[in-house]
Protein backbone atom coordinates (compact mmCIF):
# COMPACT_ATOMS: atom_id res chain seq x y z
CA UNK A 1 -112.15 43.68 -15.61
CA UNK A 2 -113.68 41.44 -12.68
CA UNK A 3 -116.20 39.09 -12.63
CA UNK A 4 -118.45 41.51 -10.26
CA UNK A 5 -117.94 44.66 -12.43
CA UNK A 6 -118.42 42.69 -15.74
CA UNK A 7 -121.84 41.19 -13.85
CA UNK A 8 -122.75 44.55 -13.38
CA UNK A 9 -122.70 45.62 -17.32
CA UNK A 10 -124.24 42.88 -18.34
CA UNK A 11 -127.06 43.22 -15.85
CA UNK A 12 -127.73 46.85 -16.82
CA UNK A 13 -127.95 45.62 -20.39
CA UNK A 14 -130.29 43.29 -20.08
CA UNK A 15 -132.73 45.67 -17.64
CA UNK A 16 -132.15 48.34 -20.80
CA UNK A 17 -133.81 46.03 -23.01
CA UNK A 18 -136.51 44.80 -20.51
CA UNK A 19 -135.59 41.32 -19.44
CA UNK A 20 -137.79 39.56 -17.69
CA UNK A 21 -136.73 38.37 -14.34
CA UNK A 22 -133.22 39.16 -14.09
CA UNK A 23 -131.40 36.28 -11.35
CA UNK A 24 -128.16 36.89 -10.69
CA UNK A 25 -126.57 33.91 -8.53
CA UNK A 26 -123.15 33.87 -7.08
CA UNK A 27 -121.92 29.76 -7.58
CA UNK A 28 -117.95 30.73 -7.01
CA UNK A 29 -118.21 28.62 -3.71
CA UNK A 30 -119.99 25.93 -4.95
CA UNK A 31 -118.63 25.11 -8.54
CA UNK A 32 -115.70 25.77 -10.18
CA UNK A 33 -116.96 26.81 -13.96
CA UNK A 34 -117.83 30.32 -13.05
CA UNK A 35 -118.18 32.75 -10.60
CA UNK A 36 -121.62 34.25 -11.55
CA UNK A 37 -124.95 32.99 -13.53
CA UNK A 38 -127.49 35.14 -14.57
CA UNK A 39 -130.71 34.03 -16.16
CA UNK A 40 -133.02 36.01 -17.54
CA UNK A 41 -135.85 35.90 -20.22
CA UNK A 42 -137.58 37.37 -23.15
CA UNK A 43 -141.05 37.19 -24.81
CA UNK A 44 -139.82 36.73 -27.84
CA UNK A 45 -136.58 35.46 -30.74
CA UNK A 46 -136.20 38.82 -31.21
CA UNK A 47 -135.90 40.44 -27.65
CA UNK A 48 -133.66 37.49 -27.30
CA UNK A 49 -131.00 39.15 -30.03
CA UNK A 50 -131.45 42.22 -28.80
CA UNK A 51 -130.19 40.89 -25.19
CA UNK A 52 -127.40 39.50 -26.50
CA UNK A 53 -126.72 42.33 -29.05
CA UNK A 54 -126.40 44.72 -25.69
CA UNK A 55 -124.42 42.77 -23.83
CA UNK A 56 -121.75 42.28 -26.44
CA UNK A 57 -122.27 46.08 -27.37
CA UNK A 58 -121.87 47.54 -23.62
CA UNK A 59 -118.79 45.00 -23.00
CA UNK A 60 -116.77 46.06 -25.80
CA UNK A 61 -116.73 49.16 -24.84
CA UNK A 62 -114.76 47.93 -22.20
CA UNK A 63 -112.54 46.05 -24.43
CA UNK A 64 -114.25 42.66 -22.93
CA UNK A 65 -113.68 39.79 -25.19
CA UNK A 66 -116.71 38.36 -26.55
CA UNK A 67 -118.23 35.13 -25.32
CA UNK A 68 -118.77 31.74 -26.56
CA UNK A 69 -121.96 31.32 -27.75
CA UNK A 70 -124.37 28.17 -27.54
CA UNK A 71 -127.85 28.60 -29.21
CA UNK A 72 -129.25 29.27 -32.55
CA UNK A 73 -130.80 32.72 -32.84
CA UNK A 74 -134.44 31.18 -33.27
CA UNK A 75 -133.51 29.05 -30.39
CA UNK A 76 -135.64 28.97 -26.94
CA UNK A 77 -132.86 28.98 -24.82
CA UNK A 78 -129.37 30.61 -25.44
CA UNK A 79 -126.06 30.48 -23.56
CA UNK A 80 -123.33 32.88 -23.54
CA UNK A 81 -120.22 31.72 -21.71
CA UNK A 82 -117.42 34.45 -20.57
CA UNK A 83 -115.78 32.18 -18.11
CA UNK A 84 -116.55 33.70 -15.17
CA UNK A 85 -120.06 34.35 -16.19
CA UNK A 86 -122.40 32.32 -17.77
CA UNK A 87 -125.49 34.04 -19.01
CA UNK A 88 -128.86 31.80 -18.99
CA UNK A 89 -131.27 33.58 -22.06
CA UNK A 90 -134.48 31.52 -22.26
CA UNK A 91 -138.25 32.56 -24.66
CA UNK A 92 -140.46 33.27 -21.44
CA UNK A 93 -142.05 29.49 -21.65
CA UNK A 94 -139.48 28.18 -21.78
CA UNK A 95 -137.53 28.93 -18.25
CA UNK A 96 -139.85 26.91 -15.93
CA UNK A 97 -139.46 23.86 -18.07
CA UNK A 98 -135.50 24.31 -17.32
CA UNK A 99 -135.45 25.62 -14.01
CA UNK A 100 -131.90 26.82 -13.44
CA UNK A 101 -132.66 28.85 -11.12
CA UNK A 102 -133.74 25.11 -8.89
CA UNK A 103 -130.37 23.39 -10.24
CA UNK A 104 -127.94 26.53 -8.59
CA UNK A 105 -130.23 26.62 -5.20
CA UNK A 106 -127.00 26.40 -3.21
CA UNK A 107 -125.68 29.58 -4.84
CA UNK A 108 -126.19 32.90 -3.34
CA UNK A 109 -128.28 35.41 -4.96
CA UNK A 110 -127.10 38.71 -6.07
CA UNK A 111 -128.58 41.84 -6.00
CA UNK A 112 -127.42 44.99 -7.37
């Protein structure tokens, strides 16, 4: 599957499950360890598993192999890495303290 169709599924599972402030950036020109980020965020641990749940649920029903995970589940901030996507989850917070979204300016934003 590509990176843009894969960015896709993942996007629509984290909307099903109310994310909060779903960026998607494009960073394929300006860095080499993915194509996509997304970052996204959730009020709570829980809402945070339930992302992350989705995701993996909706990709393996296209036979998408599972991603690396960094992050306990109580954690504020959680990383899945698919290799062409990277997927930012942070507690609500939490995200300004981080402020991907400032560190990947140069990227272009997606929108679906």
């Amino acid at each position: 599957m590509d990176s843009l169709n894969k960015l896709k599924i993942i996007y629509k599972a984290l909307d099903d499950k109310q994310a909060i402030d779903i960026k998607m950036i494009d960073i394929s020109k300006i860095s080499y360890i993915a194509d996509y980020f997304i970052i996204a965020s959730a009020s709570n641990v829980n809402q945070m598993q339930a992302f992350i749940d989705n995701i993996e649920t909706e990709l393996m029903k296209e036979k998408v192999h599972l991603p690396k995970i960094e992050g306990k589940r109580d954690s504020s901030w959680i990383l899945m890495d698919f290799g062409d996507i990277v997927v930012n989850l942070f507690l609500d917070e939490e995200r300004g303290f981080y402020d991907i979204e400032k560190l990947w300016r140069d990227g272009e934003y997606v929108e679906l």
